[in-house]
Protein backbone atom coordinates (compact mmCIF):
# COMPACT_ATOMS: atom_id res chain seq x y z
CA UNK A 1 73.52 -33.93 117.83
CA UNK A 2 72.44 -32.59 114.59
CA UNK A 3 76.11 -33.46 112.29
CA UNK A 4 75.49 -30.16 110.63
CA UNK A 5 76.60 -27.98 113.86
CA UNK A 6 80.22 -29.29 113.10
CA UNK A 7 79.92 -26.14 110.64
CA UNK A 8 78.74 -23.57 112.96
CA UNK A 9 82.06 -23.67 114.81
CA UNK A 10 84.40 -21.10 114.15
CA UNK A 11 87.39 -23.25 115.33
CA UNK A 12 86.60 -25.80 112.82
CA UNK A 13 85.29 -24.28 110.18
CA UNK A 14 89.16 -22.69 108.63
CA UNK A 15 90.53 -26.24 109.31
CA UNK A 16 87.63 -28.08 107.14
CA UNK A 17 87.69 -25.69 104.36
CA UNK A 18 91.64 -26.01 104.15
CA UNK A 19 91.44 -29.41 104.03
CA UNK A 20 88.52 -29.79 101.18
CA UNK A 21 90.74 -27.25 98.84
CA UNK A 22 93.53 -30.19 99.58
CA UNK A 23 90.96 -33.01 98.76
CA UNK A 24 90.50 -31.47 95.65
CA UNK A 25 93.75 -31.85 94.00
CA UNK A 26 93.00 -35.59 93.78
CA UNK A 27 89.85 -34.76 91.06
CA UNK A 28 92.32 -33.45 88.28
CA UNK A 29 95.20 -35.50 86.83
CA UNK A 30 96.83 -37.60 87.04
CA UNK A 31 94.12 -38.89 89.97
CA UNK A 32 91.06 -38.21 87.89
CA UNK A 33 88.83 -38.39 90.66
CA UNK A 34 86.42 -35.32 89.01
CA UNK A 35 83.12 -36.47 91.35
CA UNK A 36 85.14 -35.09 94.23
CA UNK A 37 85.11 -31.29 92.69
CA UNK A 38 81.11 -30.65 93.24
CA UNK A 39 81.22 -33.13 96.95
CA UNK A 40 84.16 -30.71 97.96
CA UNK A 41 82.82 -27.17 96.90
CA UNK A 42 79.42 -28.20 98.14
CA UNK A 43 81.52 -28.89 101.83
CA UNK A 44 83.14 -25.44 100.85
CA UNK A 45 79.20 -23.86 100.38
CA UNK A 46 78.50 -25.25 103.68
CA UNK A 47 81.15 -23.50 106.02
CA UNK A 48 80.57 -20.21 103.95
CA UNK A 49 76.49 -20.11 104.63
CA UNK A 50 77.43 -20.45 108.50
CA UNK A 51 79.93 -17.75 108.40
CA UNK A 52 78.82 -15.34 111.04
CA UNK A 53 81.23 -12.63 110.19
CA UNK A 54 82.67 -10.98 107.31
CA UNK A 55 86.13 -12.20 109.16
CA UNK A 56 84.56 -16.05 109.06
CA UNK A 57 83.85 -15.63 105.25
CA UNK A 58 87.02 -14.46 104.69
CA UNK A 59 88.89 -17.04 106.69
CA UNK A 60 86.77 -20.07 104.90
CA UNK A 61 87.45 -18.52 101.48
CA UNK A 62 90.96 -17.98 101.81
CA UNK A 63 91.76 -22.03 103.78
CA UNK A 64 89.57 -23.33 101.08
CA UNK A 65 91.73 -21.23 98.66
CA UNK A 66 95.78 -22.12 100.18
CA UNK A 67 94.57 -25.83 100.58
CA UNK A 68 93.49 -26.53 97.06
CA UNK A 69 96.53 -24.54 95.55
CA UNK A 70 98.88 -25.49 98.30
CA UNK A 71 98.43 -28.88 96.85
CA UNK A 72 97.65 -28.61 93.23
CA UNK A 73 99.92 -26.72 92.19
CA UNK A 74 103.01 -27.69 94.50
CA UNK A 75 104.88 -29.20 91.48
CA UNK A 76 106.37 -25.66 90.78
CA UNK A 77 108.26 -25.89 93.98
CA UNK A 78 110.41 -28.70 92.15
CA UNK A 79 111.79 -25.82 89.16
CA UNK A 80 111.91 -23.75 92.40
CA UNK A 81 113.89 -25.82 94.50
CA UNK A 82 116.29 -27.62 91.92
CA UNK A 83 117.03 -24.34 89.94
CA UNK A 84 116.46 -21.55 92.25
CA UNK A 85 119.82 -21.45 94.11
CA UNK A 86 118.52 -20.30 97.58
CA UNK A 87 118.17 -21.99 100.45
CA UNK A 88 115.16 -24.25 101.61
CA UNK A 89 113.53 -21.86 103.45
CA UNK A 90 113.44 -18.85 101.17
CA UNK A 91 111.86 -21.26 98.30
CA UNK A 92 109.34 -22.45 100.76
CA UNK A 93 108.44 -18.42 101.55
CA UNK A 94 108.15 -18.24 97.78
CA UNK A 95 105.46 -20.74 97.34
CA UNK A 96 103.52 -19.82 100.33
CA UNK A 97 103.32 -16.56 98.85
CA UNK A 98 102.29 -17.83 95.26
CA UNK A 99 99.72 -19.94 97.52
CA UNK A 100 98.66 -16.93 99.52
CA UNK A 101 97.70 -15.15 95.85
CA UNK A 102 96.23 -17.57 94.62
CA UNK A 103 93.97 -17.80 97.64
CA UNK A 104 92.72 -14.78 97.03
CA UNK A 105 90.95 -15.02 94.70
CA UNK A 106 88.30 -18.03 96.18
CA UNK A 107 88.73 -15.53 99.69
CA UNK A 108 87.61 -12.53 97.16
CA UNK A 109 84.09 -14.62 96.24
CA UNK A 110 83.38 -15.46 99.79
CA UNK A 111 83.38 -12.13 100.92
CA UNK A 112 81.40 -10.57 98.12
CA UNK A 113 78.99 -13.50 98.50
CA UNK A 114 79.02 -12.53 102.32
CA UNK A 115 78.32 -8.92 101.75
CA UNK A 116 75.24 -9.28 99.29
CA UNK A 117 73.83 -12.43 100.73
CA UNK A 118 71.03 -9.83 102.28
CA UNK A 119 69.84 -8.75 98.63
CA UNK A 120 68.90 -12.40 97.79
CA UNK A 121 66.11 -14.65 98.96
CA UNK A 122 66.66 -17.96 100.88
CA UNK A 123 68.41 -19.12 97.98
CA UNK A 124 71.38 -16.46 98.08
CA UNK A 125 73.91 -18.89 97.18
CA UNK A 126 72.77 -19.19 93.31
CA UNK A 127 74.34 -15.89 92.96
CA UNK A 128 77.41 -17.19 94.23
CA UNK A 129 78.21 -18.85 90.39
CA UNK A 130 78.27 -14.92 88.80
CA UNK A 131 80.15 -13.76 91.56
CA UNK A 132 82.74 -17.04 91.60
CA UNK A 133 83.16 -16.49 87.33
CA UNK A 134 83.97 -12.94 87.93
CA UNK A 135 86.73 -13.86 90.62
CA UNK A 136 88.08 -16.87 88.09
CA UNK A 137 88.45 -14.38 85.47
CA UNK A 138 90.39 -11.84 87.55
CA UNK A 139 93.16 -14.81 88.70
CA UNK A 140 92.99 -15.88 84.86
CA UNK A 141 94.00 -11.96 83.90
CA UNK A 142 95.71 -10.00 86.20
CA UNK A 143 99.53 -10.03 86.30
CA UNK A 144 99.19 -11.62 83.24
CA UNK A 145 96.91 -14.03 84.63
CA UNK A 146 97.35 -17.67 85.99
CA UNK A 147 93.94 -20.08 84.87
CA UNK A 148 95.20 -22.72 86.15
CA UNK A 149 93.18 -25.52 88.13
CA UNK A 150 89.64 -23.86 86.96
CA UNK A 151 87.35 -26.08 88.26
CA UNK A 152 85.96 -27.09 84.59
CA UNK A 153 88.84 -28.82 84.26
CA UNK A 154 88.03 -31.61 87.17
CA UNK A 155 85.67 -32.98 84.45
CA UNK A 156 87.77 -33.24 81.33
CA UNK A 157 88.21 -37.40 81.62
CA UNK A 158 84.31 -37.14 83.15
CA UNK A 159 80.30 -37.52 81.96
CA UNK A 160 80.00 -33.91 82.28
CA UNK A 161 83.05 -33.40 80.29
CA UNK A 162 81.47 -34.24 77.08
CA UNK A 163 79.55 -30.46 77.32
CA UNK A 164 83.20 -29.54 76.63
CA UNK A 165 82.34 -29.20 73.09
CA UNK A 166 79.10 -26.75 73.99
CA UNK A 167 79.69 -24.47 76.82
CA UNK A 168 83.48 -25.17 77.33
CA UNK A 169 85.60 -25.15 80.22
CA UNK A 170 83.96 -21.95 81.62
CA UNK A 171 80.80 -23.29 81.74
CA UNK A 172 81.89 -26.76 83.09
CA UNK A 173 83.03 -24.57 86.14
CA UNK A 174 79.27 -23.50 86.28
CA UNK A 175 77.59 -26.75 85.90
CA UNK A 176 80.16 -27.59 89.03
CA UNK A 177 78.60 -25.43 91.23
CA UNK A 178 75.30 -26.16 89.95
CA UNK A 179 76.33 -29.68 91.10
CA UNK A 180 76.98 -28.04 94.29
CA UNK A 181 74.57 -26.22 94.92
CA UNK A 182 72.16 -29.23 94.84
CA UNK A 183 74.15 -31.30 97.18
CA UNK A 184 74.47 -28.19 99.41
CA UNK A 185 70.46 -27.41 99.66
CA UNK A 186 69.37 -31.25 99.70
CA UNK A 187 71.47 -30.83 102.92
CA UNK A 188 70.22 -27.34 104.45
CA UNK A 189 67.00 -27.75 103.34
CA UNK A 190 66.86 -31.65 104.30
CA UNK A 191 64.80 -32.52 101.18
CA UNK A 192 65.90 -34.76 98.27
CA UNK A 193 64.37 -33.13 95.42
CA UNK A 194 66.91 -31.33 95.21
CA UNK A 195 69.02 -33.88 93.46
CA UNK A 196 67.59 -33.52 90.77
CA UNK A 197 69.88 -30.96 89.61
CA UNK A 198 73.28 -32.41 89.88
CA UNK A 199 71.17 -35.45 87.89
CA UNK A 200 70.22 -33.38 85.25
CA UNK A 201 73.24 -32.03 84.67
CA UNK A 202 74.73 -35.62 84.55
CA UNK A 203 71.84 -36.17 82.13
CA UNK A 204 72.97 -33.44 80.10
CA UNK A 205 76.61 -35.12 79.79
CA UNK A 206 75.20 -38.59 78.82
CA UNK A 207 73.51 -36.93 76.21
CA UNK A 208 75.96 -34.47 74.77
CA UNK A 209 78.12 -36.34 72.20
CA UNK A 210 74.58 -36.97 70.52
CA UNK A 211 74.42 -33.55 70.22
CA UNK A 212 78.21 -32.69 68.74
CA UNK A 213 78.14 -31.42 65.17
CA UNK A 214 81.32 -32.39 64.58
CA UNK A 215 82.37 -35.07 62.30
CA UNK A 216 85.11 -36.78 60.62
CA UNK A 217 86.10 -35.55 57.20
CA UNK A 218 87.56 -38.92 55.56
CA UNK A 219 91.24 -37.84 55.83
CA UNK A 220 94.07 -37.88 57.90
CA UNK A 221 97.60 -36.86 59.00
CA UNK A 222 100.17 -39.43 60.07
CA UNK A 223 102.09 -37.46 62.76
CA UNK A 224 105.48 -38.10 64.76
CA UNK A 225 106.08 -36.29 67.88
CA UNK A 226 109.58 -36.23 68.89
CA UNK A 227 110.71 -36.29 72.65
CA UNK A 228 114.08 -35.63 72.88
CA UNK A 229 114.53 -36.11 76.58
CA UNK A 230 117.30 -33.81 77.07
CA UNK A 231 118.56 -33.01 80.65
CA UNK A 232 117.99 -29.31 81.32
CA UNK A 233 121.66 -28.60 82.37
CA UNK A 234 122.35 -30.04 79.32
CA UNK A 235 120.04 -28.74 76.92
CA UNK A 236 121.04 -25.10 78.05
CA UNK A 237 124.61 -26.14 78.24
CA UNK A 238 126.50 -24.08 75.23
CA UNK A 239 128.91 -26.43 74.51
CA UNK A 240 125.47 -28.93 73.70
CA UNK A 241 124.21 -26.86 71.63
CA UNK A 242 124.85 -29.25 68.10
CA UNK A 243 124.71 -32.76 70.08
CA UNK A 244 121.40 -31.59 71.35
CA UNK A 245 120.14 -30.88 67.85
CA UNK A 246 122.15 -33.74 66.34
CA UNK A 247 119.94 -36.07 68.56
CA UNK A 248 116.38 -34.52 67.16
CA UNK A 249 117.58 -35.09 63.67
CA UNK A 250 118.85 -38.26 64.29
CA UNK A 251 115.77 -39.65 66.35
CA UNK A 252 113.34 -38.10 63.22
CA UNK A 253 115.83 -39.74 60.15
CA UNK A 254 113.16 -42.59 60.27
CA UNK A 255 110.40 -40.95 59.89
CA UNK A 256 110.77 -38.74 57.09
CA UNK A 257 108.90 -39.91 53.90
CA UNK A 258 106.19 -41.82 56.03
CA UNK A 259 104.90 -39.39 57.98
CA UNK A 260 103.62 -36.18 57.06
CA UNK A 261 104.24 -34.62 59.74
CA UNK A 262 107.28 -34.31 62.93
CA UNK A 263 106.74 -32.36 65.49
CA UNK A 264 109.68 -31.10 68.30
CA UNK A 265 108.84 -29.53 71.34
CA UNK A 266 109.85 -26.03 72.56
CA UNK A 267 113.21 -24.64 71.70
CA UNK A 268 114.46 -28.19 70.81
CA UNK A 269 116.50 -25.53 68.82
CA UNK A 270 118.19 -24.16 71.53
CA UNK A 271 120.76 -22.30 69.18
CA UNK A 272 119.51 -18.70 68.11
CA UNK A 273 117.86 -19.03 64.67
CA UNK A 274 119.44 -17.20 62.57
CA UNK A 275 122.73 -18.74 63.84
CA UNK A 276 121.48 -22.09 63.08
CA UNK A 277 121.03 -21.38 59.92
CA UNK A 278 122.98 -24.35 58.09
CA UNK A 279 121.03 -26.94 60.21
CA UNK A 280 118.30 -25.86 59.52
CA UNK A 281 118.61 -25.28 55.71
CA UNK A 282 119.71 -29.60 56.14
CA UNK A 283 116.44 -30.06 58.03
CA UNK A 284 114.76 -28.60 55.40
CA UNK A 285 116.19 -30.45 52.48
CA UNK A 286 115.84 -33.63 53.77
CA UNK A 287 111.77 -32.88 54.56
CA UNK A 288 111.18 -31.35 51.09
CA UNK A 289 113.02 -33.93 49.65
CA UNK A 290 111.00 -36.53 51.64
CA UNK A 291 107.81 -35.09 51.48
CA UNK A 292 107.66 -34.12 55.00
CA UNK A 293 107.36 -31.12 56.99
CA UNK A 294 109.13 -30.95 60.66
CA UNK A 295 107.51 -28.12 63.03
CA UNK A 296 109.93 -27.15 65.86
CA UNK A 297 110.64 -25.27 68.93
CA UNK A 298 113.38 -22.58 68.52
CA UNK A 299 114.65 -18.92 69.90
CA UNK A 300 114.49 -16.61 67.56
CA UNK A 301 116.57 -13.05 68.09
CA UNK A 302 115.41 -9.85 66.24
CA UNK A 303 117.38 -7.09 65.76
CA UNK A 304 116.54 -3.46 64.09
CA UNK A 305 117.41 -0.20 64.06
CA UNK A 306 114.51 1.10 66.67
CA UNK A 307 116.03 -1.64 69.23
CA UNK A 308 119.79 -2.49 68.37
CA UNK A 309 120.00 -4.74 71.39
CA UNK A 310 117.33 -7.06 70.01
CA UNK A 311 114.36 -8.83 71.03
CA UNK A 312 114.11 -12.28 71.57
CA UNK A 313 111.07 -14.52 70.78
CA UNK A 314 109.99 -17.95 71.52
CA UNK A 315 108.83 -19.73 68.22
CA UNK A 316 107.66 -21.63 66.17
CA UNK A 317 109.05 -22.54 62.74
CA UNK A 318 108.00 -24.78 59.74
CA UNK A 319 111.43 -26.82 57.97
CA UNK A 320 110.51 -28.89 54.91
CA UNK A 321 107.13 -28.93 53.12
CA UNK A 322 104.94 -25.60 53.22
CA UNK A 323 103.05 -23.33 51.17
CA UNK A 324 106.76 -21.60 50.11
CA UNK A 325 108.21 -23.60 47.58
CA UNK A 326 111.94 -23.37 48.96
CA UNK A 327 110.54 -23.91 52.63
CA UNK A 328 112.25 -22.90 55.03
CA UNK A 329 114.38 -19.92 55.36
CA UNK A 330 114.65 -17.58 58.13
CA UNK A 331 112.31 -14.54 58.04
CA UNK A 332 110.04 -16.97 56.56
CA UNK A 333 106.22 -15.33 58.13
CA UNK A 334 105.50 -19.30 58.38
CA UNK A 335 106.05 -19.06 62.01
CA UNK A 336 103.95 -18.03 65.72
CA UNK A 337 105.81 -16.17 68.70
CA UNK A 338 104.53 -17.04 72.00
CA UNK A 339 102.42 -13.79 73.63
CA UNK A 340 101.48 -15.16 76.58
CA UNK A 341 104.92 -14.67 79.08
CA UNK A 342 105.37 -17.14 81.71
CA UNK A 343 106.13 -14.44 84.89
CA UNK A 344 110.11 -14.95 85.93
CA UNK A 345 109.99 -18.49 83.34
CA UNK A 346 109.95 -15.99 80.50
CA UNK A 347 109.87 -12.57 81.50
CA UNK A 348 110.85 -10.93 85.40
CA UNK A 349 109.01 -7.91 86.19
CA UNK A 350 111.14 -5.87 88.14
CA UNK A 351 114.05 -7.30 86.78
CA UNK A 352 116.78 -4.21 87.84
CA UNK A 353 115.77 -5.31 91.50
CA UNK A 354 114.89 -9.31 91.22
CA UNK A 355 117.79 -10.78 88.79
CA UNK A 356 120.71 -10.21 91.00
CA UNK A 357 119.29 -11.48 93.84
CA UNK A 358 118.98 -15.44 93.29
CA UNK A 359 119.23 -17.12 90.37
CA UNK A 360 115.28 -17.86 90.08
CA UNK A 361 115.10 -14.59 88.81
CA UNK A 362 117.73 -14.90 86.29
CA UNK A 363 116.93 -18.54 84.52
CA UNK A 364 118.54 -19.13 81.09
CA UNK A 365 116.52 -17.76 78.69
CA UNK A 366 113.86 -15.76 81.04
CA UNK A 367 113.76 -12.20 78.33
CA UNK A 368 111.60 -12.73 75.99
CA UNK A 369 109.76 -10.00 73.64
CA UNK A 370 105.58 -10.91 72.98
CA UNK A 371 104.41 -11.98 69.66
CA UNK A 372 100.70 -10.87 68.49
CA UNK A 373 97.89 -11.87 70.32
CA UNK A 374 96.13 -13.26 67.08
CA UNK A 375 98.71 -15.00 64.78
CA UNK A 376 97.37 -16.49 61.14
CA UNK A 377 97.67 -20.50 61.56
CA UNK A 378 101.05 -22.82 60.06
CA UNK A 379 101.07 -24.27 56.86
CA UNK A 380 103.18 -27.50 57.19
CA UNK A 381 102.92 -30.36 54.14
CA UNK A 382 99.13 -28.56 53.65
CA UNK A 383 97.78 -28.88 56.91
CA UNK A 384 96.29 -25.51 58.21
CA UNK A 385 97.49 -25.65 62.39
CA UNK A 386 96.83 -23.07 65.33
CA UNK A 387 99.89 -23.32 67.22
CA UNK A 388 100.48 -22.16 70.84
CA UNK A 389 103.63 -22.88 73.40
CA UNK A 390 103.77 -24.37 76.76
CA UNK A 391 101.45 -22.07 79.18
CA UNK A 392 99.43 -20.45 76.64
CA UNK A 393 97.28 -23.57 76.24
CA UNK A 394 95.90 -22.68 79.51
CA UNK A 395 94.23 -19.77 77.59
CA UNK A 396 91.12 -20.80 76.72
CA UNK A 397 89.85 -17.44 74.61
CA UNK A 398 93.82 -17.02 72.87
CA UNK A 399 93.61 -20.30 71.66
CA UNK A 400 90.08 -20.18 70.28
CA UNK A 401 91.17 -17.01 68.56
CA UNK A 402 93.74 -18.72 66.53
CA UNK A 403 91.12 -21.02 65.19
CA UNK A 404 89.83 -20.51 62.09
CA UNK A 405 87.17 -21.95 59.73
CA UNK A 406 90.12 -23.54 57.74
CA UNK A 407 92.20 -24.88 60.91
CA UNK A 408 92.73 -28.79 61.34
CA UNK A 409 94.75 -29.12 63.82
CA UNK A 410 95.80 -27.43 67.15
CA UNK A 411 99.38 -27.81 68.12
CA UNK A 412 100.93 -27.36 71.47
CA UNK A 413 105.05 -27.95 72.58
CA UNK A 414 106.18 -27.32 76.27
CA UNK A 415 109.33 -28.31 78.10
CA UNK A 416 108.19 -29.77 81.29
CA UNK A 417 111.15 -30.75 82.77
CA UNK A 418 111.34 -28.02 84.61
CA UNK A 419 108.66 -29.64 87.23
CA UNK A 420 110.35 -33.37 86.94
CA UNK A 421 108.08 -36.46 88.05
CA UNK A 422 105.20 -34.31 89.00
CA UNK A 423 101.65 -34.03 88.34
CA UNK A 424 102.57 -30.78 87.07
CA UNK A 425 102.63 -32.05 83.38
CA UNK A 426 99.48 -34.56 83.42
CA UNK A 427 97.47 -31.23 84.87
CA UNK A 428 99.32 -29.48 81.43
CA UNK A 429 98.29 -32.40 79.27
CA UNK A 430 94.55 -32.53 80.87
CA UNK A 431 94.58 -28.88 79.97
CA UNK A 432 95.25 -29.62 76.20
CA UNK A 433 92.81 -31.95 75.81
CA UNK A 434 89.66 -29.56 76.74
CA UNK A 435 90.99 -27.25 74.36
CA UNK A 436 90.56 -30.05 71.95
CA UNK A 437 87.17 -31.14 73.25
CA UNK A 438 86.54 -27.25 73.09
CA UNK A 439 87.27 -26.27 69.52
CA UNK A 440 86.57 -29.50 67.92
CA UNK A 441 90.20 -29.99 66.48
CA UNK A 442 92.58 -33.20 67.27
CA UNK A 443 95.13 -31.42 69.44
CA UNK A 444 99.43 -32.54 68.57
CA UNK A 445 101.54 -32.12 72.49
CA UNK A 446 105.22 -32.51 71.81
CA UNK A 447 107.46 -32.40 74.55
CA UNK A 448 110.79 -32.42 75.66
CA UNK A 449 110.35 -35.11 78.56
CA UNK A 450 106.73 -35.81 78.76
CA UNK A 451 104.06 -35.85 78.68
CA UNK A 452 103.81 -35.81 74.82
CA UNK A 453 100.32 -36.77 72.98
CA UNK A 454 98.08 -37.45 70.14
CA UNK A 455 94.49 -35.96 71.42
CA UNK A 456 91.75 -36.24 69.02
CA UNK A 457 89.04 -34.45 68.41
CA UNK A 458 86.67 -35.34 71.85
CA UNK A 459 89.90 -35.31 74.17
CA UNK A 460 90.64 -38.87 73.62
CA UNK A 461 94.38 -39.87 73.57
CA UNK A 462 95.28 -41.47 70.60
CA UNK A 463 99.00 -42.09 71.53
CA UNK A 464 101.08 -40.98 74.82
CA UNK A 465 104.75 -41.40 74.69
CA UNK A 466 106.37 -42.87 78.12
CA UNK A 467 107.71 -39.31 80.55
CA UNK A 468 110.98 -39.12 80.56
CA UNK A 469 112.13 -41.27 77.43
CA UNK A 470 113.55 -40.44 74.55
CA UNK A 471 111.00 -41.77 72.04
CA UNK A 472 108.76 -41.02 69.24
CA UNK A 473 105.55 -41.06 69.06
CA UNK A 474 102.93 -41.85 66.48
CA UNK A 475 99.76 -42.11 65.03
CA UNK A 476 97.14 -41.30 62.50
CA UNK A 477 94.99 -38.30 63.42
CA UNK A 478 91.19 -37.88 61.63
CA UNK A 479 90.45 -34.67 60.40
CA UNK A 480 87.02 -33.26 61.12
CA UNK A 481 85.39 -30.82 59.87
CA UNK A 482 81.94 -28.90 61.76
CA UNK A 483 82.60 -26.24 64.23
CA UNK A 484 81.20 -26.75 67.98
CA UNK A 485 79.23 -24.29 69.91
CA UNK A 486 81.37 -23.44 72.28
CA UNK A 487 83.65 -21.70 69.26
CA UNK A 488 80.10 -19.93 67.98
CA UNK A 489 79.23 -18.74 71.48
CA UNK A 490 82.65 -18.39 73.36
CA UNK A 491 82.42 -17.97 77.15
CA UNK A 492 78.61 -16.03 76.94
CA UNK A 493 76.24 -18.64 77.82
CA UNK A 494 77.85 -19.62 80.98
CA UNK A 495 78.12 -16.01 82.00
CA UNK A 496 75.00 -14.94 80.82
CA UNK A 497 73.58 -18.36 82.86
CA UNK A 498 75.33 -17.22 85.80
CA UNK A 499 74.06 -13.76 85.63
CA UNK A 500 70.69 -15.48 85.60
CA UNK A 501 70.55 -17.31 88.21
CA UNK A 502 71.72 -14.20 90.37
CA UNK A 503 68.92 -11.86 88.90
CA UNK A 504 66.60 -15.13 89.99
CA UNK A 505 67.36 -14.93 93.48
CA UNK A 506 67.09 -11.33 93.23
CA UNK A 507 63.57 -12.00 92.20
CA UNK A 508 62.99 -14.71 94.34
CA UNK A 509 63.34 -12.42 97.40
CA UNK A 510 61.43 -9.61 96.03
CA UNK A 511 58.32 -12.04 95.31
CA UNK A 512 58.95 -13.44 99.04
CA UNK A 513 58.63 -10.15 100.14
CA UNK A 514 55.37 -9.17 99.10
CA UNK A 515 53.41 -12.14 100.14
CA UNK A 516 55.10 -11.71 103.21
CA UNK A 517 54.05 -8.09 103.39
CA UNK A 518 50.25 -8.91 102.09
């Protein structure tokens, strides 16, 4: 029996795919098992090419879809479960439905493969990379978007990682199905040759760091990253309000003078800003008095005339050594405000219907205002740093915006705790250090419990503190200076590659045609 028919059988063929999507969880972190991303999708290219149906294309692309989120993402059902206040089964319905999405998207390229396969030739599926890009871009935009899990980032601790720097994580998703597609038609086509093109793209990893322009500059910045590890039901607690911030400045006291630069995580303020106004101002002494700047996490509450209620941000702010003389004093412009909203986390569409019906819907802090989309970089102690919070790192084109010729470092804070002892925050901290490997920058993740790291410039980790300890840590980052291509070129050359290879087997058929017809 010929292994293959296994595929041809509609009963088995829903139950395979959902179980491949599973598999995959296991090639991001913390399992960094990234050969398993082209083995699976190539099992995934399989079912699809014996779909008989538009109903079979459908049903492979959504199992393949609710298995690989089901699983890689099921650390949000931990913030779900712990601080949602409903029962079991209603936070279970919740994530199905986030799963359900989410599948729609990979259920969205099967079909529109499906539909078109007819316009190609015998090698339809090499359209399948344009058509898969478009659908990734869609889940990375709509609603606000949610990137998360792209397959580029299965390769971040990988050979084919080191193209990071080139084509970034967009077109690590291509050379993925490129991978694919090799495996795939040595199989249907039973012939080995075609190997050779998940081996060239390997060949193109090994030999991509020869190719980086980047290098280092000579200098560096000796950097503490403080991780407060502060319960959540305390850290939101009122009445902790000063211990909580007590504890920061306490933990950072030894630092100051040494270390040019200590970084909190997100709203390790949790006081509004201009309310913490004399704690700061101490902050601020001490660093300018020490030589030190301290970057931090805090809510910041504007009020004007136009909006008397006020707007709250989540920011950024620079105490202690900056390009202002005095340093820090609120209304200082040496700040960023988070744009990109987590959805109920930050902001709750619908919110006259959804807050007062479970407390998931109305988490402390959960109204937040949007800052720009493009924000000019911190200054702290001299050091010119693109700054983002939490989520937004998962952003691949914000965060390049930030970056400038004169940027040095990228900085990222987050509160994790929300998804506890997950892989939640080792898929956050993979996703950190491609936008390092991306742009070319070392890349500072401070966190309130974890996991908090010094990247440098090629996604190595210079220093990861211990999850769920309150610790500091340290290191010396390079500088580098260069600019990589991926920060030239953006997101084009993988699209216009995909775009390609579609037109090719567009082509292809038309050429197959005619000495058919002669």
């Amino acid at each position: 029996m010929n292994w293959l028919a296994i595929f041809a059988k509609p009963g088995y063929r829903a139950l395979l795919a959902l179980f491949s999507g599973f598999l995959l969880t296991f090639s991001y972190a913390p399992f960094n098992q990234g050969w398993l991303a082209p083995v699976l999708v190539a099992v995934w290219l399989l079912l699809l090419v014996r779909s008989q149906t538009p109903r079979q294309a459908l049903a492979v692309g959504f199992s393949f879809g609710f298995g690989w989120f089901s699983a890689g993402i099921s650390w949000v059902f931990v913030s779900i479960d712990q601080f949602g206040g409903m029962p079991l089964v209603f936070s279970l319905l919740i994530m199905v439905i986030l799963w359900a999405y989410l599948a729609l998207f990979p259920m969205l390229a099967s079909y529109l493969w499906f539909k078109t396969r007819h316009w190609y030739s015998g090698f339809s599926l090499f359209a399948l990379p344009a058509i898969w890009l478009l659908a990734e871009f869609l889940r990375g935009w709509l609603f606000t978007g949610f990137p998360w899990l792209s397959l580029g980032y299965s390769q971040t601790s990988q050979t084919l990682g080191q193209l990071a720097p080139h084509i970034g994580e967009t077109g690590l998703t291509l050379v993925v199905l490129l991978c694919a597609l090799g495996f795939t038609y040595a199989l249907l086509r039973k012939h080995i040759g075609w190997l050779l093109l998940p081996l060239s793209m390997y060949a193109l990893g090994v030999l991509a760091p020869y190719l980086n322009p980047m290098q280092t500059t000579g200098e560096s910045a000796n950097v503490a990253l403080v991780q407060g590890n502060i319960e959540l039901e305390v850290k939101w607690n009122p009445n902790q309000q000063w211990p909580n911030l007590r504890k920061y400045m306490d933990m950072s006291r030894p630092y100051y003078g040494d270390y040019d630069l200590i970084v909190w995580p997100e709203s390790a303020v949790t006081a509004i800003e201009d309310r913490a106004g004399s704690s700061l101002n101490q902050i601020n002494q001490a660093a300018l008095y020490n030589d030190t700047a301290v970057i931090s996490g805090i809510i910041d509450l504007k009020v004007d005339r136009q909006n008397p209620q006020g707007n709250y941000f989540n920011s950024i702010v620079v105490m202690g050594e900056q390009e202002h003389p005095e340093g820090y004093y609120y209304g200082n412009k040496n700040r960023y405000e988070k744009h990109q909203l987590l959805p109920i986390g930050e902001f709750v569409p619908f919110e006259s219907i959804l807050r007062p019906l479970a407390p998931l819907f109305n988490l402390p802090m959960s109204s937040f205002a949007r800052g720009n989309y493009v924000q000019p970089n911190l200054n702290a102690n001299g050091y010119q740093i693109a700054a983002n919070i939490c989520y937004e790192v998962a952003f691949p084109r914000q965060i390049a915006a930030a970056v400038t010729d004169d940027t040095q470092l990228l900085l990222t804070v987050s509160n994790d705790s929300w998804f506890g002892d997950s892989h939640g925050p080792h898929q956050h901290l993979e996703i950190a250090r491609m936008r390092a490997m991306e742009l070319g920058r070392p890349m500072l993740r401070s966190t309130n419990s974890g996991v908090t790291a010094l990247i440098d410039e090629q996604g190595r980790l210079i220093k990861q503190a211990d999850s769920f300890q309150a610790t500091v840590a340290t290191g010396r980052v390079a500088l580098v200076e260069g600019t990589t291509w991926y920060r030239v070129l953006g997101q084009w050359p993988a699209w216009i590659a995909s775009v390609l290879l579609l037109l090719a087997a567009l082509r292809w058929r038309r050429v197959t045609a005619k000495h058919v017809n002669q």
